[in-house]
N, C-alpha and C. Protein backbone atom coordinates (compact mmCIF):
# COMPACT_ATOMS: atom_id res chain seq x y z
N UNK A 1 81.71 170.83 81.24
CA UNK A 1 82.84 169.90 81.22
C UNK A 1 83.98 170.38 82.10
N UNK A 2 83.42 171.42 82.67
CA UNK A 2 84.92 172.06 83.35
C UNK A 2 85.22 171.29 84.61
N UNK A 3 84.27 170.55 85.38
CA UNK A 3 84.58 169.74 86.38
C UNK A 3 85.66 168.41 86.20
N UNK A 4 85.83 168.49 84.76
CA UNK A 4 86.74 167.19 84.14
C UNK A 4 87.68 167.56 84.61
N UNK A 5 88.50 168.90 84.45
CA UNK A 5 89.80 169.46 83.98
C UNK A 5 90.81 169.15 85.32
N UNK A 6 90.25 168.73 86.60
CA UNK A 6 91.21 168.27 87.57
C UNK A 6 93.05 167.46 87.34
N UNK A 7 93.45 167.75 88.16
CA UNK A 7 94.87 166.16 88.26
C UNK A 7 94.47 165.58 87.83
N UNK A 8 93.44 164.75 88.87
CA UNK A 8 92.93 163.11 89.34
C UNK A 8 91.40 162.80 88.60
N UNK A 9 91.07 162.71 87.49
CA UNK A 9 89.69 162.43 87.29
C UNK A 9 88.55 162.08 88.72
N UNK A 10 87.93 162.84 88.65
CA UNK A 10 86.65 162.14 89.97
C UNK A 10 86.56 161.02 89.90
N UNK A 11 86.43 160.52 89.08
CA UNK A 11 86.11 158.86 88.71
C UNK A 11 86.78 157.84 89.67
N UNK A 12 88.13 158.52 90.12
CA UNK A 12 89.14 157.83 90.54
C UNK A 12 89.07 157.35 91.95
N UNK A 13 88.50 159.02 92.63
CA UNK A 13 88.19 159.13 94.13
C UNK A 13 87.83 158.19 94.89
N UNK A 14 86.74 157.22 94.22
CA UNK A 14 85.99 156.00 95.05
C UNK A 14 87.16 154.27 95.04
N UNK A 15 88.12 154.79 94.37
CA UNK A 15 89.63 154.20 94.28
C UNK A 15 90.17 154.26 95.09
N UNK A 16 90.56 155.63 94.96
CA UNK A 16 91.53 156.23 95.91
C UNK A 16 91.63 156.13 97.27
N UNK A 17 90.60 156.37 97.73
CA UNK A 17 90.22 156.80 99.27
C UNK A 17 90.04 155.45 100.04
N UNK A 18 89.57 154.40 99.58
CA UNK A 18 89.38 153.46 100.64
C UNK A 18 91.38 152.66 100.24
N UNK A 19 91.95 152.49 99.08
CA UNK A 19 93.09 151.93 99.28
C UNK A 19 93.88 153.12 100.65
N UNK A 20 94.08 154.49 100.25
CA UNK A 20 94.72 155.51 101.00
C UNK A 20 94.75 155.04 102.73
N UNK A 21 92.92 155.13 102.83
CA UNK A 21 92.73 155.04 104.21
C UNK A 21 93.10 153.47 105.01
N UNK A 22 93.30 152.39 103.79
CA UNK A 22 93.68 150.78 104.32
C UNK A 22 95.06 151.04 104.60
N UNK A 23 96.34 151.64 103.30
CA UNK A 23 97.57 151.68 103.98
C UNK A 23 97.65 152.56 104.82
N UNK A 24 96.94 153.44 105.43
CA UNK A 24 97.40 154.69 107.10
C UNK A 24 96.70 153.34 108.00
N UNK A 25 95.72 152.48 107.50
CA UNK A 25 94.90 151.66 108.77
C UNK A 25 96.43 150.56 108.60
N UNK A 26 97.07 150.46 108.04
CA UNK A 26 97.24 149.01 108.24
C UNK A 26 98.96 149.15 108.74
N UNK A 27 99.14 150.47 107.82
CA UNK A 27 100.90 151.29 108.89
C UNK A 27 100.68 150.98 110.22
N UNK A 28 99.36 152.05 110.33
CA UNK A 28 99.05 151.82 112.40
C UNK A 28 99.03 151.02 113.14
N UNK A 29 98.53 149.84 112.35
CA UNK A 29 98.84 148.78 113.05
C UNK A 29 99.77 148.02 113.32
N UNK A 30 100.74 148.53 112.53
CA UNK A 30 102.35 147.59 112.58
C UNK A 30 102.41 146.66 110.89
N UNK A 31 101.58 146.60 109.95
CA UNK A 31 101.39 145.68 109.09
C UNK A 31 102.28 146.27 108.00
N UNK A 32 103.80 146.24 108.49
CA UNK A 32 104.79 147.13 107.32
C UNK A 32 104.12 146.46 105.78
N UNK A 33 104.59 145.47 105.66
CA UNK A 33 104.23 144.97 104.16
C UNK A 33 103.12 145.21 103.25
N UNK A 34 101.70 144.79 104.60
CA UNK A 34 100.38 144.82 103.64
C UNK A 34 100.89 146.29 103.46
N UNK A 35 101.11 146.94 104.43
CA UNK A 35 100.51 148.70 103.79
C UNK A 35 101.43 149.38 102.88
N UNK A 36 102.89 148.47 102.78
CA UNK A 36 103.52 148.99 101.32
C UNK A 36 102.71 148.54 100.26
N UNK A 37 102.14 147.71 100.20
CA UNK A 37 101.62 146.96 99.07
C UNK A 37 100.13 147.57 99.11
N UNK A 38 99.81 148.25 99.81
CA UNK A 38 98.18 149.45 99.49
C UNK A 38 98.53 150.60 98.99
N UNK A 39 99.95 150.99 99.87
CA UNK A 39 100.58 152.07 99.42
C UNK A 39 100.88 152.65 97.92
N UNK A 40 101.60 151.57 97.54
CA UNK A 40 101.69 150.92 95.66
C UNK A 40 100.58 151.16 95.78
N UNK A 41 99.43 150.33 95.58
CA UNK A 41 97.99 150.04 94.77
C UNK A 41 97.60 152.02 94.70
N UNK A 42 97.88 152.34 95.76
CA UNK A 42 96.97 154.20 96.02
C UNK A 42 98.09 154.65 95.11
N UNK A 43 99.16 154.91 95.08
CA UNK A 43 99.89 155.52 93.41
C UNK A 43 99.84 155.08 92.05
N UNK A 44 99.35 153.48 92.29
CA UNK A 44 99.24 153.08 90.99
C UNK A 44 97.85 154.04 90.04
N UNK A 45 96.87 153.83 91.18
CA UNK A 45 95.34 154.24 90.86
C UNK A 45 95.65 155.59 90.15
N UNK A 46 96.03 156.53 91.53
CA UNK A 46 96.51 157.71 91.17
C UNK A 46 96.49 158.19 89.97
N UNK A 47 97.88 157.29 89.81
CA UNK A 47 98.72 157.28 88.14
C UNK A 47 97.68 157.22 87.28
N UNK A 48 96.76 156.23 87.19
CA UNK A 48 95.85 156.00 86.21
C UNK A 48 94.52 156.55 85.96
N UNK A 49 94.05 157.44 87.31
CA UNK A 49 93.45 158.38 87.12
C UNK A 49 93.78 159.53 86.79
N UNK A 50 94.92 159.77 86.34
CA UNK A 50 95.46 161.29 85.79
C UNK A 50 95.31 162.03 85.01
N UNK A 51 94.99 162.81 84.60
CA UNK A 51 94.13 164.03 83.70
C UNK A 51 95.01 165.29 83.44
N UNK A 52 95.91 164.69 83.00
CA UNK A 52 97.03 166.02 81.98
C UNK A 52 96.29 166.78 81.20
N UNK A 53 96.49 168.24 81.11
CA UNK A 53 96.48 168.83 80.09
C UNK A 53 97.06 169.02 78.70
N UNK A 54 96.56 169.13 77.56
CA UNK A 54 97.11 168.67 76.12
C UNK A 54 97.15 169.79 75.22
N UNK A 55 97.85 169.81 74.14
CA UNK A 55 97.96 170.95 73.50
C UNK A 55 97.25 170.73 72.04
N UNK A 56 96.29 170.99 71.57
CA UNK A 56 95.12 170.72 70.75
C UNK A 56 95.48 171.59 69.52
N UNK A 57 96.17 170.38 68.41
CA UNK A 57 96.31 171.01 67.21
C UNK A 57 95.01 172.40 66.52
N UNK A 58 95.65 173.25 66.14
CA UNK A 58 94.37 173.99 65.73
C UNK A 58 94.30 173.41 64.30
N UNK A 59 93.37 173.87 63.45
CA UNK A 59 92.71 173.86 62.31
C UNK A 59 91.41 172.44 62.28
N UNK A 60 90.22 172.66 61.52
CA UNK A 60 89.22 172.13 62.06
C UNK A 60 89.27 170.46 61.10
N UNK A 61 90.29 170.78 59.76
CA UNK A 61 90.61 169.88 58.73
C UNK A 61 91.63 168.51 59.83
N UNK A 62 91.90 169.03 60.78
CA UNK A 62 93.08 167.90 61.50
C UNK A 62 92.10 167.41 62.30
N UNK A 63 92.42 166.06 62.39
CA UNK A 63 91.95 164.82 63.18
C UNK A 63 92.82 164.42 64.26
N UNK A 64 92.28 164.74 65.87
CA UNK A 64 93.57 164.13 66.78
C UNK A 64 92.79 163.01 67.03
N UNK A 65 93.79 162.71 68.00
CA UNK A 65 93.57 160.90 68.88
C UNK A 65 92.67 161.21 69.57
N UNK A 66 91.48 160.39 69.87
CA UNK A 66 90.65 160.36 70.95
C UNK A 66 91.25 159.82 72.44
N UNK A 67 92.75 158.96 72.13
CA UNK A 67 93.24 158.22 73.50
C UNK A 67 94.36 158.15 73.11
N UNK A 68 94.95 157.88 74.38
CA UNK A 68 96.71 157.40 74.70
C UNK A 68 97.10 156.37 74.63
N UNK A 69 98.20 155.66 73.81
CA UNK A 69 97.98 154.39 73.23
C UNK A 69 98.86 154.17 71.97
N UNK A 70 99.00 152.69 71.65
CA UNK A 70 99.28 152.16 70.95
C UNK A 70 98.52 152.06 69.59
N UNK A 71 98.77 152.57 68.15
CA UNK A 71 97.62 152.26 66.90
C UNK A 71 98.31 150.90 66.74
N UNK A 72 96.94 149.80 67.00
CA UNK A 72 96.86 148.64 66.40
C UNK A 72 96.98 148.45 64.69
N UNK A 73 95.98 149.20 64.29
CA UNK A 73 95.55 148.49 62.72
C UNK A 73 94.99 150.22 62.20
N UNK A 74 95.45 150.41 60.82
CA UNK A 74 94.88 151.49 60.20
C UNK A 74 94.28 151.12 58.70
N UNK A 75 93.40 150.41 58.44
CA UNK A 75 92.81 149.61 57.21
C UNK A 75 91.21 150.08 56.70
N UNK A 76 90.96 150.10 55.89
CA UNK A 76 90.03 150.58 55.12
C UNK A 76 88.60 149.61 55.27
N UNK A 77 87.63 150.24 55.64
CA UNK A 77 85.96 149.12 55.63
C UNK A 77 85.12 149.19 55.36
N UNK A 78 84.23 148.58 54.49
CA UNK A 78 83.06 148.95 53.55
C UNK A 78 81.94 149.89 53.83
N UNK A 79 81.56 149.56 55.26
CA UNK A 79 80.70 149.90 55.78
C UNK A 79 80.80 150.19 57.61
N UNK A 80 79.90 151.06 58.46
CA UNK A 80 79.74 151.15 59.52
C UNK A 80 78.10 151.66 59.87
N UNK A 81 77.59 150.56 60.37
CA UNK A 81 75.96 151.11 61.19
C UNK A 81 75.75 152.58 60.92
N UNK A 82 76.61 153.51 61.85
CA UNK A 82 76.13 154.81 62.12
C UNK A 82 76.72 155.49 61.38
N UNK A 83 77.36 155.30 60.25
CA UNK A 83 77.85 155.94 59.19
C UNK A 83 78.00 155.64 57.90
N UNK A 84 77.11 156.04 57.08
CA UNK A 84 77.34 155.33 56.17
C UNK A 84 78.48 155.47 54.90
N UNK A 85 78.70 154.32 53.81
CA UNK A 85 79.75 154.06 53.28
C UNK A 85 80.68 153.38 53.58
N UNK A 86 81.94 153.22 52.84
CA UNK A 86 83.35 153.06 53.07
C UNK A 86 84.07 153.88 54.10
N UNK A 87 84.95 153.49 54.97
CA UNK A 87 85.39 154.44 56.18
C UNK A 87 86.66 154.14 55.87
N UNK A 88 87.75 154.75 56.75
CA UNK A 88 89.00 154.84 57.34
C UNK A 88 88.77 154.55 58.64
N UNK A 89 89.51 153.14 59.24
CA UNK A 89 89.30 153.12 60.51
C UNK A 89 90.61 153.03 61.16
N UNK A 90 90.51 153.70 61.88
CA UNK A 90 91.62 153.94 63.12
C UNK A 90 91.57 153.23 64.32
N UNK A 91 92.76 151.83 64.91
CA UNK A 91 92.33 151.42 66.50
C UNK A 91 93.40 151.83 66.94
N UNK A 92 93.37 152.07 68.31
CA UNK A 92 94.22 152.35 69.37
C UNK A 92 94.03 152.06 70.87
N UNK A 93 95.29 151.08 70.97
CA UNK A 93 94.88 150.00 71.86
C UNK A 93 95.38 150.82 73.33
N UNK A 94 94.87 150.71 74.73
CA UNK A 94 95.16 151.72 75.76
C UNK A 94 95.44 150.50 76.86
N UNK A 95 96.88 150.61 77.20
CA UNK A 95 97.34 149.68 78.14
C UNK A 95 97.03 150.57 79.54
N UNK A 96 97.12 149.66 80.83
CA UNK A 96 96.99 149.61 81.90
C UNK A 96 97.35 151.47 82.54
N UNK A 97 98.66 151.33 81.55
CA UNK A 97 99.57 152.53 81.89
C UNK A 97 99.35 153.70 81.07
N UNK A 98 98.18 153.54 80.05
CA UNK A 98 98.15 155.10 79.68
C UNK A 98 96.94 155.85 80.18
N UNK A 99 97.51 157.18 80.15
CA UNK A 99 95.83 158.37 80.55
C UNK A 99 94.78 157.39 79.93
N UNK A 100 94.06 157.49 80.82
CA UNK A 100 92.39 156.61 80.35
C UNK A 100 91.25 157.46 80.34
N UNK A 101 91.44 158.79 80.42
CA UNK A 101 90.39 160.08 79.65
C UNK A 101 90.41 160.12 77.97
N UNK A 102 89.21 159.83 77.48
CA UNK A 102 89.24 160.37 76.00
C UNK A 102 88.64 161.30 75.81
N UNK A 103 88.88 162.17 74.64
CA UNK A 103 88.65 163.29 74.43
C UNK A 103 88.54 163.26 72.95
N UNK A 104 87.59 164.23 72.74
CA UNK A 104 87.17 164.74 70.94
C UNK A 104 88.04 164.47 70.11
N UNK A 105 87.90 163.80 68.81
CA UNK A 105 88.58 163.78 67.82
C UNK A 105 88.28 165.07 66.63
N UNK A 106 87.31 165.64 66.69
CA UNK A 106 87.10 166.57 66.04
C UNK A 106 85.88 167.50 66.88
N UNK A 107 86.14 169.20 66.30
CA UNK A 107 84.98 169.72 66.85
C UNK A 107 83.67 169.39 65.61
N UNK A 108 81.81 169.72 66.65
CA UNK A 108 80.61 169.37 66.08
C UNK A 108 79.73 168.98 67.22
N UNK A 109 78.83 168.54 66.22
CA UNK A 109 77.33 168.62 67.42
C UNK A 109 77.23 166.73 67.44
N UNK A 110 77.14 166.20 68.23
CA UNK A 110 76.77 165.21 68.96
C UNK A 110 75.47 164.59 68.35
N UNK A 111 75.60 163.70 67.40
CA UNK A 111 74.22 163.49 66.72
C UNK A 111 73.72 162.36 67.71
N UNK A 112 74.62 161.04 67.62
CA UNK A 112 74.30 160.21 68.81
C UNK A 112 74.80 159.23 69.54
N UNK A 113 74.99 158.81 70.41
CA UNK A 113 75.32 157.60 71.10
C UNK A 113 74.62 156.63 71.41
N UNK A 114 75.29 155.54 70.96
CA UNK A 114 74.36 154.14 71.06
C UNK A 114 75.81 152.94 71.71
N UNK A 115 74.52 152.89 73.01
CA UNK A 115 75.60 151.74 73.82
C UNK A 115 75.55 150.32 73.31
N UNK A 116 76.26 149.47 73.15
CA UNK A 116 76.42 148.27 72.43
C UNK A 116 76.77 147.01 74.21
N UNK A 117 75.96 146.07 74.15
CA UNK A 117 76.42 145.31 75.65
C UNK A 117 77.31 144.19 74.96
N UNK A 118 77.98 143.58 75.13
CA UNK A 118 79.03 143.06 74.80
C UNK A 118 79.95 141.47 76.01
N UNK A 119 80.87 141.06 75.20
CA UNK A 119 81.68 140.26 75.79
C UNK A 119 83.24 141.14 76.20
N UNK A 120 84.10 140.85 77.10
CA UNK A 120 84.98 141.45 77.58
C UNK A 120 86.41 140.68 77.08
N UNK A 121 86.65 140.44 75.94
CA UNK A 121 88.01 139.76 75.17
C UNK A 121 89.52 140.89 75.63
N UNK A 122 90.37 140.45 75.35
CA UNK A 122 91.45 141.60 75.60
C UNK A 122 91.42 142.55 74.20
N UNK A 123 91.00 143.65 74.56
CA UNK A 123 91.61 144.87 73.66
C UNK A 123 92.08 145.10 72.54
N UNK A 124 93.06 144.24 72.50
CA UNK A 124 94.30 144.29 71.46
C UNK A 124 94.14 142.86 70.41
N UNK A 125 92.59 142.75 70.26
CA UNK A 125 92.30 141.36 69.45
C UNK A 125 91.27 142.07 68.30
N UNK A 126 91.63 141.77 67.29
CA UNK A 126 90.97 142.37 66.19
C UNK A 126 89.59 141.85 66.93
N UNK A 127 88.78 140.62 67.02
CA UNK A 127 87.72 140.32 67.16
C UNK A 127 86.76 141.11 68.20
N UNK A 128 87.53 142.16 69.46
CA UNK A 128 86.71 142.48 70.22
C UNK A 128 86.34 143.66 69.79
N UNK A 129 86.88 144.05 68.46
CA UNK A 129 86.17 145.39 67.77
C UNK A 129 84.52 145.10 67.38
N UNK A 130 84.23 143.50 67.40
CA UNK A 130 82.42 143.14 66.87
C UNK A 130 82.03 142.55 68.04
N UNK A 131 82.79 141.86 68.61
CA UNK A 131 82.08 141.28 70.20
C UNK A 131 82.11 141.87 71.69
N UNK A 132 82.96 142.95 71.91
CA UNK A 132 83.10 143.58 73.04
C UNK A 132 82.25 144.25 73.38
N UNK A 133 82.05 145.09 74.60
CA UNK A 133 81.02 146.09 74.93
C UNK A 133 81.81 146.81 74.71
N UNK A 134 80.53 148.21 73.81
CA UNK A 134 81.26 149.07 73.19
C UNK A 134 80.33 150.18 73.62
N UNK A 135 80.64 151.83 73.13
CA UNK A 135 79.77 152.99 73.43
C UNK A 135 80.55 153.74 71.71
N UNK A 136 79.55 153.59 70.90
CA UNK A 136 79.38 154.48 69.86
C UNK A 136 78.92 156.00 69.38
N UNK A 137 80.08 156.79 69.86
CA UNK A 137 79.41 158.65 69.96
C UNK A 137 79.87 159.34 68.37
N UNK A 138 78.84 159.54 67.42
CA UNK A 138 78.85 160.07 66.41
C UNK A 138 78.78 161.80 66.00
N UNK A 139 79.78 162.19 65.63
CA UNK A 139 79.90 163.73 65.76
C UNK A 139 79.99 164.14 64.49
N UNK A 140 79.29 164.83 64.23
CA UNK A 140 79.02 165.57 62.69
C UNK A 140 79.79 166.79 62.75
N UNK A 141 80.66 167.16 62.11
CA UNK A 141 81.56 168.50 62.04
C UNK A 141 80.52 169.81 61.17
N UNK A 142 80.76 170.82 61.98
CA UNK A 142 80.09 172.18 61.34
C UNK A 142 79.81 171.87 60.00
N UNK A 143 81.05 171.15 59.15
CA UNK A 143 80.80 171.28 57.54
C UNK A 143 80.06 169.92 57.08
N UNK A 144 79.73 169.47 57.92
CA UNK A 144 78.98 168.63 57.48
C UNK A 144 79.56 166.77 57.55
N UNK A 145 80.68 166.64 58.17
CA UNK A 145 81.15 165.36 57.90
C UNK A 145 80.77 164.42 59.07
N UNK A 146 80.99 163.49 58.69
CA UNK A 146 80.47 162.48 60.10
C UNK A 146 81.58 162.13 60.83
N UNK A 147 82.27 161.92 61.76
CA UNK A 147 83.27 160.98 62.34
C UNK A 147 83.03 159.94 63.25
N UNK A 148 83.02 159.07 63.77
CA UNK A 148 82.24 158.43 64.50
C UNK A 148 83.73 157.35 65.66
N UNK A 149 83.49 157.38 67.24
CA UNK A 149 84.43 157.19 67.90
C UNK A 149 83.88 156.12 68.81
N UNK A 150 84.47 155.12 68.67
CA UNK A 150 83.84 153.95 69.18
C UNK A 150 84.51 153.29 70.23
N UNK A 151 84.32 153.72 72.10
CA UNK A 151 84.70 152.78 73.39
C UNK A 151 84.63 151.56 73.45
N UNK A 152 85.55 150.99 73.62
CA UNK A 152 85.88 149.41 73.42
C UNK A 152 86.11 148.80 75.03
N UNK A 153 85.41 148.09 75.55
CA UNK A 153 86.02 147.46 77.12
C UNK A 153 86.63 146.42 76.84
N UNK A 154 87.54 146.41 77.92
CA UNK A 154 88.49 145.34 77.30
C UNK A 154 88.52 144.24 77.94
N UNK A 155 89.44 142.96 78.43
CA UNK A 155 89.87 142.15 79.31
C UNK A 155 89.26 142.68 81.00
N UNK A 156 90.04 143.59 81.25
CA UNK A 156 90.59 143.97 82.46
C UNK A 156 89.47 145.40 82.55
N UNK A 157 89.24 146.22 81.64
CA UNK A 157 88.08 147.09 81.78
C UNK A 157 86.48 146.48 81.71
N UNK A 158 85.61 146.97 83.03
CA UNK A 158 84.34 146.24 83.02
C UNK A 158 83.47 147.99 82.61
N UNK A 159 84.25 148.80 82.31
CA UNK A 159 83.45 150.59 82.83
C UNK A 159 83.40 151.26 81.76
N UNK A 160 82.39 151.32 80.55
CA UNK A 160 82.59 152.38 79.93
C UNK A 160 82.15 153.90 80.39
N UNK A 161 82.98 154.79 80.40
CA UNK A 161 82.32 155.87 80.90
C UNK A 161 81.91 156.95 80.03
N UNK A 162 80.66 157.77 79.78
CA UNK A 162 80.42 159.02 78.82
C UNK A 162 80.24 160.16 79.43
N UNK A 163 80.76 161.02 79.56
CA UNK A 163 80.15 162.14 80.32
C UNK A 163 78.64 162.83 79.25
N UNK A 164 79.20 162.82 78.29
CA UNK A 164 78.49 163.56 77.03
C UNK A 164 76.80 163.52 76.65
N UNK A 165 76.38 163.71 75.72
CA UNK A 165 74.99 163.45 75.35
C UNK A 165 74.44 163.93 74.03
N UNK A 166 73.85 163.52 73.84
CA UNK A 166 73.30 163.73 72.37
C UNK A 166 72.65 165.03 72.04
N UNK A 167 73.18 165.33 71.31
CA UNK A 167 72.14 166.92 71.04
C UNK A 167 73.64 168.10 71.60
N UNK A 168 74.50 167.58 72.34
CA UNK A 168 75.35 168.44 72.45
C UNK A 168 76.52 168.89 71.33
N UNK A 169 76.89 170.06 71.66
CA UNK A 169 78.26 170.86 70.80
C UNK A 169 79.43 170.13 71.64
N UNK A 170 80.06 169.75 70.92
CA UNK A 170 81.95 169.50 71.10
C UNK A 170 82.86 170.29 71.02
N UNK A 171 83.85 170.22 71.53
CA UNK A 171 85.00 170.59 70.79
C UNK A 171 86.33 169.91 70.15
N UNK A 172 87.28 170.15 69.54
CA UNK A 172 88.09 169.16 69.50
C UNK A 172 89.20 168.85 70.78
N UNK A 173 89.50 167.35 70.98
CA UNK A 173 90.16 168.04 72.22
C UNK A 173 89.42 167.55 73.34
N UNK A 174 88.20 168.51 73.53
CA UNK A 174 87.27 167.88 74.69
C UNK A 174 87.40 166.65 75.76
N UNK A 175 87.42 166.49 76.67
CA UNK A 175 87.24 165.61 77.69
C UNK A 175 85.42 164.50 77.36
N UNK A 176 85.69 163.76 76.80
CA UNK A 176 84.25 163.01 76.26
C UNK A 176 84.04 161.70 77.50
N UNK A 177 85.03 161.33 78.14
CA UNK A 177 85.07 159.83 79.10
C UNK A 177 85.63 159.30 79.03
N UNK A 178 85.60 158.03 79.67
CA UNK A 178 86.94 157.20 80.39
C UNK A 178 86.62 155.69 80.38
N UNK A 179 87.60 154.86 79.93
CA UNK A 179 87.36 153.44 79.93
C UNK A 179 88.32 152.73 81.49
N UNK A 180 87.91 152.60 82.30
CA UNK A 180 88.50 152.07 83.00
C UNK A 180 89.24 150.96 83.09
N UNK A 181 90.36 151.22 83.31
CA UNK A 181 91.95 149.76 83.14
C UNK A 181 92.11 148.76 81.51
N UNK A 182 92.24 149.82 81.48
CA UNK A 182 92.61 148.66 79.57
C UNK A 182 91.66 148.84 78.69
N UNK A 183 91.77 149.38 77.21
CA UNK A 183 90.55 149.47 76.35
C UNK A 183 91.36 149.23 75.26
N UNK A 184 90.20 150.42 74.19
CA UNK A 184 90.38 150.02 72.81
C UNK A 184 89.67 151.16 72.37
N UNK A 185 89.74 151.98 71.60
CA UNK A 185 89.14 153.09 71.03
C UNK A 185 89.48 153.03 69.41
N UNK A 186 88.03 152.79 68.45
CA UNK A 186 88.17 153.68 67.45
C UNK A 186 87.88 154.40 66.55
N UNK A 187 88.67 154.99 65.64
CA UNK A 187 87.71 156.08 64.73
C UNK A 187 87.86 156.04 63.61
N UNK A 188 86.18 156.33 62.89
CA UNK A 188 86.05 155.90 61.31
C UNK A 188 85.78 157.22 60.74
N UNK A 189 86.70 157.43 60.06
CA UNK A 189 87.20 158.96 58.98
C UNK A 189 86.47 158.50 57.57
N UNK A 190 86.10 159.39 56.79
CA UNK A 190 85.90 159.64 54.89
C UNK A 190 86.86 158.90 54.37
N UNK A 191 86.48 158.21 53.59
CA UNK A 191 87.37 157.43 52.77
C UNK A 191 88.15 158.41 51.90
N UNK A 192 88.63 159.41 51.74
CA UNK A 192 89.62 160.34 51.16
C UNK A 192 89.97 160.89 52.35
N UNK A 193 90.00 160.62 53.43
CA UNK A 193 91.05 161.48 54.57
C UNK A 193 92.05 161.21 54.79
N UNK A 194 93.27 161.78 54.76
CA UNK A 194 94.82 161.41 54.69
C UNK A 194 95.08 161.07 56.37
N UNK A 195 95.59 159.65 56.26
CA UNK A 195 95.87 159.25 57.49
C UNK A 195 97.39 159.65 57.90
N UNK A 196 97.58 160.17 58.95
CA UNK A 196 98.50 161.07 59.40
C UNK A 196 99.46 159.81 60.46
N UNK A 197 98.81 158.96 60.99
CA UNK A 197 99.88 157.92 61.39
C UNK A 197 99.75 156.52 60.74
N UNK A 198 100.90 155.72 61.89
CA UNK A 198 100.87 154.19 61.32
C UNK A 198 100.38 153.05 62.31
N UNK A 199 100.89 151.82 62.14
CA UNK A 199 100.90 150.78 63.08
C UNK A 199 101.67 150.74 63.75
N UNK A 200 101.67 150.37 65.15
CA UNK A 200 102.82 150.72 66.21
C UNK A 200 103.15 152.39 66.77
N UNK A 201 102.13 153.15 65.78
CA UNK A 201 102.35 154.79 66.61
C UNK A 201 101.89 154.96 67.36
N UNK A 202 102.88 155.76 68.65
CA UNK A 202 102.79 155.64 69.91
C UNK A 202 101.48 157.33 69.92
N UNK A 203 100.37 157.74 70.21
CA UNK A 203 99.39 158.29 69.88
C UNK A 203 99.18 158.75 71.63
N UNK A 204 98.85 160.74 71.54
CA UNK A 204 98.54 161.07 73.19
C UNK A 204 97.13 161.74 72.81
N UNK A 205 96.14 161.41 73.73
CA UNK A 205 95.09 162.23 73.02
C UNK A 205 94.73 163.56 73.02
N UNK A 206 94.14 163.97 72.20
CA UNK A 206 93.72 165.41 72.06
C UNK A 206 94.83 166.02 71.14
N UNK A 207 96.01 165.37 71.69
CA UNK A 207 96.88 165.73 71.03
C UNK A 207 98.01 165.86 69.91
N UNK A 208 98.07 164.46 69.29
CA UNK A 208 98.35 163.45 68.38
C UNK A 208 97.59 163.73 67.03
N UNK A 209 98.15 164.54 65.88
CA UNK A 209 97.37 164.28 64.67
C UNK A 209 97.50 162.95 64.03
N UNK A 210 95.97 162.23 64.14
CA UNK A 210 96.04 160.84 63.68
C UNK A 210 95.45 160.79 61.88
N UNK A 211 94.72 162.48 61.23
CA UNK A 211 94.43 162.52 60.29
C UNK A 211 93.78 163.82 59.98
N UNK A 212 93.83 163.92 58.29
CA UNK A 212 93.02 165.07 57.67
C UNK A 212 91.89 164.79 56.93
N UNK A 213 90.82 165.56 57.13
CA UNK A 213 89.65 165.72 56.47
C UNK A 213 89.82 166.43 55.29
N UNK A 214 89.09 165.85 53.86
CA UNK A 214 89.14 167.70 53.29
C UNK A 214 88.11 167.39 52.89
């Protein structure tokens, strides 16, 4: 995973480089305007490919954010496919403008991922939590618990990205992938885990305690 840890996510590069090289093509030519307006587009990208480093609560009982973002809804649900029981579910909605790398909500071993193909609704609609294309990565903690973190594409995002794989060790924290331009991420905790935020909390990932396990 250490190839993640850049500025600029790689992801970004095939962005970057052809807007970069249109505003130097289109300066040269005299085209002041178009090439302010490529110029913008190559910092915007930039911006949104950016890959900060985070400061990763220790203890293995704390639950951070998988993403940067807005918490939509923090409400309780009978059931989930890859987990069974009653859950705690956590959404957090990721505008245009936040880091779009997610990363581990807890450390464990990678039991599995199952891609879901989907419709592309905006994000921030309760309904595209059952109809959207989604990527479901389920992580079992050393002691045994399940957590399960679910990529949401949104409106404006067509890209789920995973670096990860099944059968692998995590950490918390971790660099796991990237939803490209607008998503939705979320996570279903033990129905006795103390939820650590609210609705409307502004949430950075890796970094943000969103809850406790015990």
């Amino acid at each position: 995973m250490s190839s993640r840890q850049s500025l600029i996510i790689e992801e970004g590069w095939p962005f970057i480089i052809p807007l970069l090289i249109a505003g130097i093509f289109t300066g040269w030519l005299g085209w002041c305007w178009i090439a302010l307006i490529f110029s913008f587009l190559t910092l915007f990208v930039i911006w949104f490919f950016r890959n900060p480093e985070r400061k990763i609560p220790e203890g293995d009982e704390n639950i951070v954010s998988p993403a940067d973002g807005r918490v939509l809804r923090v409400e309780d649900v009978s059931a989930e496919p890859l987990c069974e029981g009653p859950r705690k579910k956590i959404s957090i909605f990721m505008n245009v403008f936040n880091v779009h790398v997610n990363r581990a909500p807890c450390s464990g071993r990678i039991e599995s991922i199952r891609y879901h193909p989907g419709r592309f609704l905006s994000a921030d609609l309760d309904k595209a939590s059952e109809l959207n294309e989604k990527n479901a990565i389920h992580i079992r903690t050393d002691s045994g618990i399940d957590i399960l973190t679910v990529q949401i594409a949104g409106l404006i995002a067509r890209r789920i990205v995973c670096w990860v794989q099944e059968g692998m060790q995590i950490r918390k924290g971790e660099r796991f992938g990237m939803i490209r331009f607008g998503s939705r991420l979320e996570v279903f905790l033990p129905p006795d885990s103390e939820i650590r935020v609210r609705e409307g909390d502004r949430v950075k990932a890796g970094e943000t305690l969103i809850g406790c396990i015990k």
